[in-house]
N, C-alpha and C. Protein backbone atom coordinates (compact mmCIF):
# COMPACT_ATOMS: atom_id res chain seq x y z
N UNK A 1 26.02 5.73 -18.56
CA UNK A 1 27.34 5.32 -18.10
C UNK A 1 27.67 6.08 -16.82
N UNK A 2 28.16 5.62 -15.68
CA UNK A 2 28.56 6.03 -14.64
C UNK A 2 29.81 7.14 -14.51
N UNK A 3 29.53 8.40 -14.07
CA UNK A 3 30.17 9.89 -14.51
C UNK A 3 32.01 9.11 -13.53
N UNK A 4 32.04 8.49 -13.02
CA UNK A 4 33.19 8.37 -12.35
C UNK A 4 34.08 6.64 -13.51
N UNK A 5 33.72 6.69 -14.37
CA UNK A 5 34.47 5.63 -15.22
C UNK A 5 35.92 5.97 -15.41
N UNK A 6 36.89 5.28 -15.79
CA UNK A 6 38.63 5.73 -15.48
C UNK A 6 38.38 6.66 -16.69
N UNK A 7 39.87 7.73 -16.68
CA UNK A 7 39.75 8.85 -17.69
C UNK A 7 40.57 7.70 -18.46
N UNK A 8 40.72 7.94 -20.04
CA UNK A 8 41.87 7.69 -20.59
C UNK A 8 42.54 8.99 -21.02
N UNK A 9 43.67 9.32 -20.88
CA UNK A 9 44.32 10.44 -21.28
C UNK A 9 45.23 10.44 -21.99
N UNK A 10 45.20 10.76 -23.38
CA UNK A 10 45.43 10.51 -24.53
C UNK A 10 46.43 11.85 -24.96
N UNK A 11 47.66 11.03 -25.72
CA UNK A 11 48.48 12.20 -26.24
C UNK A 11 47.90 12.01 -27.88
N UNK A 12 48.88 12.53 -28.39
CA UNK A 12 48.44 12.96 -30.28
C UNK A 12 49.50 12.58 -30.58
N UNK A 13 50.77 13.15 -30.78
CA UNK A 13 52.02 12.75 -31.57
C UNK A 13 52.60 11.54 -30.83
N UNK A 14 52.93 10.83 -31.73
CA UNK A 14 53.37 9.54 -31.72
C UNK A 14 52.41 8.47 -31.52
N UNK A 15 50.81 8.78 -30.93
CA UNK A 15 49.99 7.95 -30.06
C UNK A 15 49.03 7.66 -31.47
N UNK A 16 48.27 8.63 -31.50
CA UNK A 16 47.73 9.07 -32.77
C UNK A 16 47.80 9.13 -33.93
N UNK A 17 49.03 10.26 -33.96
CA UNK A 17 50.26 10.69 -35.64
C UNK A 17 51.19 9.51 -35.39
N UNK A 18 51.26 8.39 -35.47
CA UNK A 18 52.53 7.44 -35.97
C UNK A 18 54.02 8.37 -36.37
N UNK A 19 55.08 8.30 -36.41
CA UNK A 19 55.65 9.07 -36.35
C UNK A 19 56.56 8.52 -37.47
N UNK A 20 56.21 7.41 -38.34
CA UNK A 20 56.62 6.45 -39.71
C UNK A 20 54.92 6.62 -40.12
N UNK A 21 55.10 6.81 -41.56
CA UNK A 21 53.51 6.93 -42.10
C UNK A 21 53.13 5.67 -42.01
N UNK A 22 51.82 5.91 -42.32
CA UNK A 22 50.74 4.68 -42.48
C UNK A 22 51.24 3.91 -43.62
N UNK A 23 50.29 2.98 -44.39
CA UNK A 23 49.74 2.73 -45.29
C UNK A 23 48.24 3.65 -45.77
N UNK A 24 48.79 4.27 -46.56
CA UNK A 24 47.74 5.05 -47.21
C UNK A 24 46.66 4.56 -48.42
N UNK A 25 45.25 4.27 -48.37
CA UNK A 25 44.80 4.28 -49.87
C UNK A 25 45.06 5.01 -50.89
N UNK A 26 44.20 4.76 -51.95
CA UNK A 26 44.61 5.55 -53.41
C UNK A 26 43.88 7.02 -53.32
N UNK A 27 43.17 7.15 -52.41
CA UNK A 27 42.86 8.44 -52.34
C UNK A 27 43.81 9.54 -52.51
N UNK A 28 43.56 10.77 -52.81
CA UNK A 28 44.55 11.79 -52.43
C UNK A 28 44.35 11.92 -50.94
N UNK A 29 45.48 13.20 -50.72
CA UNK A 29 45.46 13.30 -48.88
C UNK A 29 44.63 14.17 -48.90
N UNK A 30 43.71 14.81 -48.39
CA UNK A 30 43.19 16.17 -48.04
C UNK A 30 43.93 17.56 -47.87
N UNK A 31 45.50 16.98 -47.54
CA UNK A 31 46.53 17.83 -46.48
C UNK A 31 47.30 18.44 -48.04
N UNK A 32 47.11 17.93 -49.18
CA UNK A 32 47.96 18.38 -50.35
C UNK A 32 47.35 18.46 -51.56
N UNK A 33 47.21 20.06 -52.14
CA UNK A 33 46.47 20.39 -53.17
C UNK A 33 47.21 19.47 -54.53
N UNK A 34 46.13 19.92 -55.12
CA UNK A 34 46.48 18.98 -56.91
C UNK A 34 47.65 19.52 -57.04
N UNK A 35 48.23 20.46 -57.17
CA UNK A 35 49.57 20.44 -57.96
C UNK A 35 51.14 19.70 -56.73
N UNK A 36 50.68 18.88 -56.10
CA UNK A 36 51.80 18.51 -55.04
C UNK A 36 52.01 19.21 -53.73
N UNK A 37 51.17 20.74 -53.50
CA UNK A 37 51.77 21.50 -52.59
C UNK A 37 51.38 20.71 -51.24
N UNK A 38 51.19 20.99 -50.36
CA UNK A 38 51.12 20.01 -49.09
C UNK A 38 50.51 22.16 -48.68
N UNK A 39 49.34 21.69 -47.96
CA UNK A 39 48.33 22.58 -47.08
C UNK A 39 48.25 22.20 -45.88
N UNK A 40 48.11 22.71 -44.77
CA UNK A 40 47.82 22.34 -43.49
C UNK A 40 48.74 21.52 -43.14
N UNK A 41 48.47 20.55 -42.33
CA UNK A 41 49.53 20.00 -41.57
C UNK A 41 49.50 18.10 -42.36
N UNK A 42 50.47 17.94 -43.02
CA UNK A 42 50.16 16.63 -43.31
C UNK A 42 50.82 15.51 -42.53
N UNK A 43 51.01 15.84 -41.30
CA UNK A 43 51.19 14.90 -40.33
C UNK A 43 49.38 14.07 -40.11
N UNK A 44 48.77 15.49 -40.15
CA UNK A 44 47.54 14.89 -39.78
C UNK A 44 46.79 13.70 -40.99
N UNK A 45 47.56 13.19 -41.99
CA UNK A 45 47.23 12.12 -43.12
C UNK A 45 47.40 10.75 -42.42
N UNK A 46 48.17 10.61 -41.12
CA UNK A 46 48.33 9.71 -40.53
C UNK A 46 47.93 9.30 -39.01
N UNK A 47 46.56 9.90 -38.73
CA UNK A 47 45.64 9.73 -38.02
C UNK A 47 44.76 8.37 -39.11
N UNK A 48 43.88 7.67 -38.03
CA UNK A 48 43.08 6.81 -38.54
C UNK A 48 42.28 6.75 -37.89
N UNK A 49 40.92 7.49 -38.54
CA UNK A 49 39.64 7.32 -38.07
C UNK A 49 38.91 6.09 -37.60
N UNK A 50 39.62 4.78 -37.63
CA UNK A 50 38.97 3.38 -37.07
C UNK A 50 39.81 3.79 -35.18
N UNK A 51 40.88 4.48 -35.14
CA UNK A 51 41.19 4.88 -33.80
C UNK A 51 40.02 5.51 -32.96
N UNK A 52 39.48 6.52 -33.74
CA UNK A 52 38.29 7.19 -33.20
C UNK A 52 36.93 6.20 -32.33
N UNK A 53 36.98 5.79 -33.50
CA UNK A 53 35.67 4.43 -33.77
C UNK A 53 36.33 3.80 -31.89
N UNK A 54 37.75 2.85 -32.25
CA UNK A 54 38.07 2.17 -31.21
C UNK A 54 37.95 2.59 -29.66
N UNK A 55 38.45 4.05 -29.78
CA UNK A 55 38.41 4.80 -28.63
C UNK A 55 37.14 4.95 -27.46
N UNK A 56 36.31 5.60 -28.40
CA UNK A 56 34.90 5.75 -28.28
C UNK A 56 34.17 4.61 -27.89
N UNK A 57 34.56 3.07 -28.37
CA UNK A 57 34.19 1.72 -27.89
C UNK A 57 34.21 1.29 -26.51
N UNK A 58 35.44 2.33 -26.21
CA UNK A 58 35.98 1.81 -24.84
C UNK A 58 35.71 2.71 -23.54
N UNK A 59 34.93 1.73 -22.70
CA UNK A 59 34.08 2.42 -21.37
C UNK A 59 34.94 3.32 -20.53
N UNK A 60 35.11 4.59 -21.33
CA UNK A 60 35.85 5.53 -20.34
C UNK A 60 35.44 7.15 -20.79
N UNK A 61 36.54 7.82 -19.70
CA UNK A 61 36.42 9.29 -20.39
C UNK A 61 37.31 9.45 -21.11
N UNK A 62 37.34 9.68 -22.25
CA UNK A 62 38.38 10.24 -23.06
C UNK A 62 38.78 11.53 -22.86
N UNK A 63 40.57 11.96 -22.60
CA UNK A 63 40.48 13.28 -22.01
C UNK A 63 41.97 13.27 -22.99
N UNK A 64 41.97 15.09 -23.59
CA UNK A 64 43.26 14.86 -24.05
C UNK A 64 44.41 15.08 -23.32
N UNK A 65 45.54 14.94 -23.42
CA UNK A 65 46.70 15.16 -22.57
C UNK A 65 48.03 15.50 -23.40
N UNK A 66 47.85 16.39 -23.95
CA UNK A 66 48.79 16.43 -24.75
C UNK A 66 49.00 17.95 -25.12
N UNK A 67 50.34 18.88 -25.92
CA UNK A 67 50.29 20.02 -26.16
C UNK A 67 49.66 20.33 -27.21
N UNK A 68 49.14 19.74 -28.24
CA UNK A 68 47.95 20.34 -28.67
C UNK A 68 47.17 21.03 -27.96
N UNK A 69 46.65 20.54 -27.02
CA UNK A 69 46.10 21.38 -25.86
C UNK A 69 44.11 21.97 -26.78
N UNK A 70 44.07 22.98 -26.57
CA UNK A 70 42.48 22.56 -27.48
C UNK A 70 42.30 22.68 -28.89
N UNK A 71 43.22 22.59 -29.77
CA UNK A 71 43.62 22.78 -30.44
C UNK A 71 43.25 21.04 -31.71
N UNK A 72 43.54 20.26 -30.08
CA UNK A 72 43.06 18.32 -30.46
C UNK A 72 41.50 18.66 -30.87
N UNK A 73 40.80 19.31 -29.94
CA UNK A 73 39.36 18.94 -30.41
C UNK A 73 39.21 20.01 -31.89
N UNK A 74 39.79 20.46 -32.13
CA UNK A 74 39.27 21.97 -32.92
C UNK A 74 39.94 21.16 -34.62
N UNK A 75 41.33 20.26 -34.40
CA UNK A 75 41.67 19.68 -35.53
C UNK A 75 41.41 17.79 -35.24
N UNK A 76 42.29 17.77 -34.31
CA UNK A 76 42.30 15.81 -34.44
C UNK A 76 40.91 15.54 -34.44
N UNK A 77 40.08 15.92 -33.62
CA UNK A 77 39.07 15.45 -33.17
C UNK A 77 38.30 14.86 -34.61
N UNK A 78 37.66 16.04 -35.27
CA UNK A 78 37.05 15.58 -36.29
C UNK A 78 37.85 14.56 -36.99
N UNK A 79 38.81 14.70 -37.04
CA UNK A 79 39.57 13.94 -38.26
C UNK A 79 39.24 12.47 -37.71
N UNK A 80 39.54 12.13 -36.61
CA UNK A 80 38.88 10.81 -35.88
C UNK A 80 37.43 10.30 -35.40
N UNK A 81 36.80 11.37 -35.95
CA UNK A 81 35.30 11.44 -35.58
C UNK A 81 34.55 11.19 -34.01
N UNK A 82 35.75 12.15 -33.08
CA UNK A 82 35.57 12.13 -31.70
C UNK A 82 35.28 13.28 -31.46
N UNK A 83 33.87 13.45 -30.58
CA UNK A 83 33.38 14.70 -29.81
C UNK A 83 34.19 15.84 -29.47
N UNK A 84 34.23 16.41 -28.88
CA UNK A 84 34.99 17.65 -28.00
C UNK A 84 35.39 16.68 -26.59
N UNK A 85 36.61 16.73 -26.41
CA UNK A 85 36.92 16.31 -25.55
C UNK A 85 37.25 17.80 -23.96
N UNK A 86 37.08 16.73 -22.69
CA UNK A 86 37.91 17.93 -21.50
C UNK A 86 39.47 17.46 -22.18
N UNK A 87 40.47 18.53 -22.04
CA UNK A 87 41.57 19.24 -22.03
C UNK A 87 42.33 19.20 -20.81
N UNK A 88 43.47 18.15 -20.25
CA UNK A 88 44.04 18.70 -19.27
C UNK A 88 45.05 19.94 -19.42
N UNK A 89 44.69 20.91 -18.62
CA UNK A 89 45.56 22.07 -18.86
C UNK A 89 47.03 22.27 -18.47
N UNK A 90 47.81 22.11 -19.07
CA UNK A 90 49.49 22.25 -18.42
C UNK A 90 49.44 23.80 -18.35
N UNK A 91 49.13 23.74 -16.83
CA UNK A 91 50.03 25.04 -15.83
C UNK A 91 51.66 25.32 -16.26
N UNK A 92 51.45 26.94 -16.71
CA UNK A 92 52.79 27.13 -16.44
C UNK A 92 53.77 27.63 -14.91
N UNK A 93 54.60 26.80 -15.03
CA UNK A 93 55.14 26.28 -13.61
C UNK A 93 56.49 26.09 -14.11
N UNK A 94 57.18 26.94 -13.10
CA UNK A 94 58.75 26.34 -12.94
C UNK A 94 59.03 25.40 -12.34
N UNK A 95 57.96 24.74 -11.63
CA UNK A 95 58.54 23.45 -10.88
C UNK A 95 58.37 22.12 -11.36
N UNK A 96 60.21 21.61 -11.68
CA UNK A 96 60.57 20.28 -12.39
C UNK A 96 59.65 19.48 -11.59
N UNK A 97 59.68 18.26 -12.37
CA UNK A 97 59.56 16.54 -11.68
C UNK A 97 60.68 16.20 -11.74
N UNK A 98 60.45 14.92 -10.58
CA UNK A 98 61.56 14.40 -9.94
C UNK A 98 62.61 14.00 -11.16
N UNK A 99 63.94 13.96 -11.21
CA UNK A 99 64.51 13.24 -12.42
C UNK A 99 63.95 12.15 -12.91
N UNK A 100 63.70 11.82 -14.10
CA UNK A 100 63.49 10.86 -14.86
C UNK A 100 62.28 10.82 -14.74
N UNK A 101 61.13 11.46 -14.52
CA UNK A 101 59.62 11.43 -14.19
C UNK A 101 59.14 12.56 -15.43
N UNK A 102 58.45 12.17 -16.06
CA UNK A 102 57.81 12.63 -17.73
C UNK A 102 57.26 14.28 -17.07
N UNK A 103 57.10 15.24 -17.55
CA UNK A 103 56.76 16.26 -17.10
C UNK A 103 55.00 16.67 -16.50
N UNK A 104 54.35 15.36 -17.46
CA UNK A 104 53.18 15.35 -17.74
C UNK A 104 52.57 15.00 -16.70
N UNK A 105 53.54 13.88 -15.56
CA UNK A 105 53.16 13.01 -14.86
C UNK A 105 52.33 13.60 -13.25
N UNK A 106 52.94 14.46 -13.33
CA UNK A 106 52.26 15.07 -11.47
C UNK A 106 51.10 15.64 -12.10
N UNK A 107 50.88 16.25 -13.35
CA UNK A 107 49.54 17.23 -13.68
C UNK A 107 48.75 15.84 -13.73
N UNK A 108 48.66 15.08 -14.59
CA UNK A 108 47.58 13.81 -14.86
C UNK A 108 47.05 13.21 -13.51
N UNK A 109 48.37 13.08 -12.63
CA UNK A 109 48.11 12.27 -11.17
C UNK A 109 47.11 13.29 -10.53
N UNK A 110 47.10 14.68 -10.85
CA UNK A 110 46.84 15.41 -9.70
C UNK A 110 44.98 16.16 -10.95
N UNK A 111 45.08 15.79 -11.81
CA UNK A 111 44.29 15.93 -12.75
C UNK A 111 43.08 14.67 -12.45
N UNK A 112 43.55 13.45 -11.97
CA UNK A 112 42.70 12.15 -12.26
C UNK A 112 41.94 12.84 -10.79
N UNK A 113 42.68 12.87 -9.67
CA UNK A 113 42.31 13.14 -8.14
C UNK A 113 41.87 12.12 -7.70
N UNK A 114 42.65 11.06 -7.73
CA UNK A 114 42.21 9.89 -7.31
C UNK A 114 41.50 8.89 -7.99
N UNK A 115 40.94 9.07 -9.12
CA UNK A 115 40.13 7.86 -10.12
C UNK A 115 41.53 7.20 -11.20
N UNK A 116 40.62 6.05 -11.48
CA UNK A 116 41.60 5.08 -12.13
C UNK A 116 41.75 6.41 -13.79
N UNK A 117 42.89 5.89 -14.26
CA UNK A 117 42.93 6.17 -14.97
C UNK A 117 44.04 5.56 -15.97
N UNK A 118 44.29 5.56 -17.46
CA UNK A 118 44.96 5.02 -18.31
C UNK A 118 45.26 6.46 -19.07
N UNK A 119 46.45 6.05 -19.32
CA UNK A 119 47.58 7.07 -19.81
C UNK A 119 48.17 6.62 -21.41
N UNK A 120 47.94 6.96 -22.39
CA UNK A 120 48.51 6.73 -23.54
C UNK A 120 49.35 7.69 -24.12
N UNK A 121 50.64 7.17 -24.21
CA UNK A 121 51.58 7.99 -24.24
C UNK A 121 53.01 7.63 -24.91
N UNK A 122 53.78 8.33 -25.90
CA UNK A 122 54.85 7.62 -26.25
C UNK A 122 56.19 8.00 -25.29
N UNK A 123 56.17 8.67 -24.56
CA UNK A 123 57.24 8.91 -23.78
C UNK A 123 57.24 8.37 -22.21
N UNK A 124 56.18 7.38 -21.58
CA UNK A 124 56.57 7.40 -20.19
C UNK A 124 57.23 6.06 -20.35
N UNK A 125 58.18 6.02 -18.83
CA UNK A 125 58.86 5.26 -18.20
C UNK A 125 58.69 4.69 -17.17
N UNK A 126 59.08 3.58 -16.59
CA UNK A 126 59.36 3.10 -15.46
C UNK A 126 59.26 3.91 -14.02
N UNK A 127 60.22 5.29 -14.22
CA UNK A 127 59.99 5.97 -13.49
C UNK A 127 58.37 7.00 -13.46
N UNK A 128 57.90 6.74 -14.33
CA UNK A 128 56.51 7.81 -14.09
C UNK A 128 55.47 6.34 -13.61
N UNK A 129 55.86 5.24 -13.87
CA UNK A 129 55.25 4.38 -12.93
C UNK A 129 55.04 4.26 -11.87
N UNK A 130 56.55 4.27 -11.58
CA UNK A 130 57.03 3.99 -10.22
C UNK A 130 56.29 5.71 -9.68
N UNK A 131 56.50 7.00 -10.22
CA UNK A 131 56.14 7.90 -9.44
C UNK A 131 54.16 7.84 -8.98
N UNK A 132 53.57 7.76 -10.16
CA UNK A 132 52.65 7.15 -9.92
C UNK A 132 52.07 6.28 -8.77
N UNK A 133 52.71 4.98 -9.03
CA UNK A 133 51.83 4.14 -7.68
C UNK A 133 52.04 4.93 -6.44
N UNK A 134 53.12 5.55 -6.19
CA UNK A 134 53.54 6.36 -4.70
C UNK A 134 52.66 7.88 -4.73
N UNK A 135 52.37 8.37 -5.50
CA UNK A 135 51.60 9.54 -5.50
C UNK A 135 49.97 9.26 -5.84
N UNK A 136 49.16 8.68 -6.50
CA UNK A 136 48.34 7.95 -7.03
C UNK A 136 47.38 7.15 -6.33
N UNK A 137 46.15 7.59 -5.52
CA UNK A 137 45.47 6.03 -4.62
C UNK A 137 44.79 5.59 -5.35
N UNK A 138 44.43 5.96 -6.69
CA UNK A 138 43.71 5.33 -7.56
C UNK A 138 44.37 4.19 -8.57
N UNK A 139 43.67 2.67 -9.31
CA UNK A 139 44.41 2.46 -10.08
C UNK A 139 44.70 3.30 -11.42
N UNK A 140 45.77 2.74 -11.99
CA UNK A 140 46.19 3.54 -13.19
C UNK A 140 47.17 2.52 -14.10
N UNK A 141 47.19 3.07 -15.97
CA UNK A 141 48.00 2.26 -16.40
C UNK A 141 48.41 2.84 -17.08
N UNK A 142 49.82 3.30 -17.21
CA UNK A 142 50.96 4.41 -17.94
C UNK A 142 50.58 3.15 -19.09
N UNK A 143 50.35 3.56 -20.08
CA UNK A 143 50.78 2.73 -21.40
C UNK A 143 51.79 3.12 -22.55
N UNK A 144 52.67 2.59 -22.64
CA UNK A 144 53.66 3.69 -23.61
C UNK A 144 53.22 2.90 -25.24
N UNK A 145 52.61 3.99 -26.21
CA UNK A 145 52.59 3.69 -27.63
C UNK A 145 54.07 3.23 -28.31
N UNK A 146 54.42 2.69 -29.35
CA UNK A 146 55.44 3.11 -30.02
C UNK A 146 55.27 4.07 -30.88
N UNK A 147 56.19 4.93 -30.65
CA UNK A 147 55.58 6.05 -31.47
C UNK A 147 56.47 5.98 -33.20
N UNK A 148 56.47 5.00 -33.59
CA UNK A 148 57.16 5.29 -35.27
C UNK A 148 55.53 4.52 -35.28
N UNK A 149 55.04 3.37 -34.98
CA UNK A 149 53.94 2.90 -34.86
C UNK A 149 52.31 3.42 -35.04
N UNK A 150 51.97 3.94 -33.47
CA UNK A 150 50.93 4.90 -33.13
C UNK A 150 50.30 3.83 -32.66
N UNK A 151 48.94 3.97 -32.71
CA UNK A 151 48.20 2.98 -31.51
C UNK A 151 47.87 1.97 -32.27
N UNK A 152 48.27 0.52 -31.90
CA UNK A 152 48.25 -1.02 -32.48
C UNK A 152 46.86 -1.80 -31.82
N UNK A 153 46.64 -2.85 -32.43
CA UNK A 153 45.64 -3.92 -31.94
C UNK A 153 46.18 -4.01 -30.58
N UNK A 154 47.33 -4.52 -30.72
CA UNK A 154 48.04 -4.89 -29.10
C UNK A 154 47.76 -3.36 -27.91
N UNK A 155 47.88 -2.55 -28.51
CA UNK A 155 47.85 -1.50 -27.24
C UNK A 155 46.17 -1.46 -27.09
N UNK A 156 45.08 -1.25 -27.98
CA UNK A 156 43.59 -1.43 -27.64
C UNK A 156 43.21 -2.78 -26.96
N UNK A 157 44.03 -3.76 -27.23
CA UNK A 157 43.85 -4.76 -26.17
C UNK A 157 44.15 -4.64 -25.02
N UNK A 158 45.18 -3.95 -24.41
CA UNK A 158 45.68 -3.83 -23.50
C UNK A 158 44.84 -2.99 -22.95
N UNK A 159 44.81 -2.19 -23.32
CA UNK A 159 43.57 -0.84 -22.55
C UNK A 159 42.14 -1.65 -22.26
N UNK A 160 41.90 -2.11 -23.06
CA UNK A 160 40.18 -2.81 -22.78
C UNK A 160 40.45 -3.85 -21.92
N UNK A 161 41.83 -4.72 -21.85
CA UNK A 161 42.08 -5.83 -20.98
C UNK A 161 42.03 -5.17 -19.32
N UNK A 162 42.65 -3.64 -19.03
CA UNK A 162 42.78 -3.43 -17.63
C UNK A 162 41.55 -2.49 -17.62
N UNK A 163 41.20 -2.45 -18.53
CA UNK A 163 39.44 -1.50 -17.94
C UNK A 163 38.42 -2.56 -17.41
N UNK A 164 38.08 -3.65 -18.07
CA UNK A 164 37.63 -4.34 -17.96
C UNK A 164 38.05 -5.19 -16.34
N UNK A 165 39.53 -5.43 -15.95
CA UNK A 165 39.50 -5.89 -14.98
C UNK A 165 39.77 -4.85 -13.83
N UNK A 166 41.25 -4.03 -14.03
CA UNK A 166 41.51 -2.88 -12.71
C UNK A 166 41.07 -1.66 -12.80
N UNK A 167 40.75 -1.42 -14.13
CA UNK A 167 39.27 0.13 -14.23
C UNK A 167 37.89 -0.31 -13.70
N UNK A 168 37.70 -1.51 -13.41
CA UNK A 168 36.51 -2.04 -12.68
C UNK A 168 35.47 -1.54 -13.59
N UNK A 169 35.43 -1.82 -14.79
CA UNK A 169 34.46 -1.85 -15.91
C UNK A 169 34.22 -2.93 -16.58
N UNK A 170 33.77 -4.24 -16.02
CA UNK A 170 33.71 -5.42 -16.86
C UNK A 170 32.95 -5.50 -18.15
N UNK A 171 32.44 -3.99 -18.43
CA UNK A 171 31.58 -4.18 -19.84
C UNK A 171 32.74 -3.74 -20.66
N UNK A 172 33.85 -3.47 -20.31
CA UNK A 172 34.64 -2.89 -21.49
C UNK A 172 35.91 -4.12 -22.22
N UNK A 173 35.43 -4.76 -22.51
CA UNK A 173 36.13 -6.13 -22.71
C UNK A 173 37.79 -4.99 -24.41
N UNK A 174 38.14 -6.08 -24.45
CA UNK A 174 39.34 -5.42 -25.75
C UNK A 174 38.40 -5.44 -26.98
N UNK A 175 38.78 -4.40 -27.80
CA UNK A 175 37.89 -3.78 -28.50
C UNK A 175 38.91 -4.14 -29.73
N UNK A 176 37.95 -4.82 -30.71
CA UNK A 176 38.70 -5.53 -31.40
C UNK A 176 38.96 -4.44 -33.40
């Protein structure tokens, strides 16, 4: 695969963790011992390893973007059965973004350095669009998850629909 393919840069809460549970099987959770207690984090019961599977389908770099920070590869990762991912690092910095521009948004722009890239995320706006195309010579596609949701058929379509045409990856068709 060609080392310059778009990144996708992937958050965890809300994108990932649904932020309304799943539908769960009859299994127990992993996250809660036999007598009811709840261990570790049982947000993480509402990850779904067919996300992993989907992700991994799709002709890109998978990069995390989120405050987990490495923390995604060391827990989410396995749980989704995804490699070690690169980590974009949030610099600590006193300097805001413009009003209404996601905080995340100048590190990713200035993180991609010009390659296409796709953004999965439950918090961007209009405005991290709009800041985007003006800062940005690369293409790119802010995708906002719903986050009571987490990532749907409709949003993996969407991602494989603009890789395939404005990530200039025609092998990456929607990953079904």
């Amino acid at each position: 695969m060609p080392a310059d393919r778009p990144y996708v840069f992937l958050d965890v809460d809300g994108v990932l963790i649904p932020f309304a549970a799943r539908a769960t099987g009859s299994s127990p959770s992993p996250h809660v011992a036999a007598d009811g207690e709840s261990i570790g984090n049982p947000l993480l019961d509402r990850l779904d390893p067919e996300d992993g599977r989907r992700l991994l389908a799709l002709d890109c770099q998978l990069v995390w973007a989120t405050t987990w920070q490495a923390e995604a590869n060391d827990v989410v990762a396995p749980l989704l059965g995804l490699p070690k991912l690169p980590v974009v690092p949030w610099p600590d910095s006193d300097d805001e973004p413009p009003r209404g521009v996601h905080w995340k948004t100048p590190f990713l722009t200035s993180w991609a350095a010009g390659r296409a890239f796709v953004w999965l995320d439950d918090e961007i706006t209009d405005r991290d669009r709009q800041w985007v195309s003006t800062h940005h010579p690369g293409e790119a596609l802010l995708h906002r998850v719903d986050p009571r949701l987490g990532l749907t058929d409709a949003d993996f379509s969407a991602v494989g629909q603009w890789l395939a045409v404005d990530g200039g990856n025609a092998a990456s068709p929607p990953v079904p």
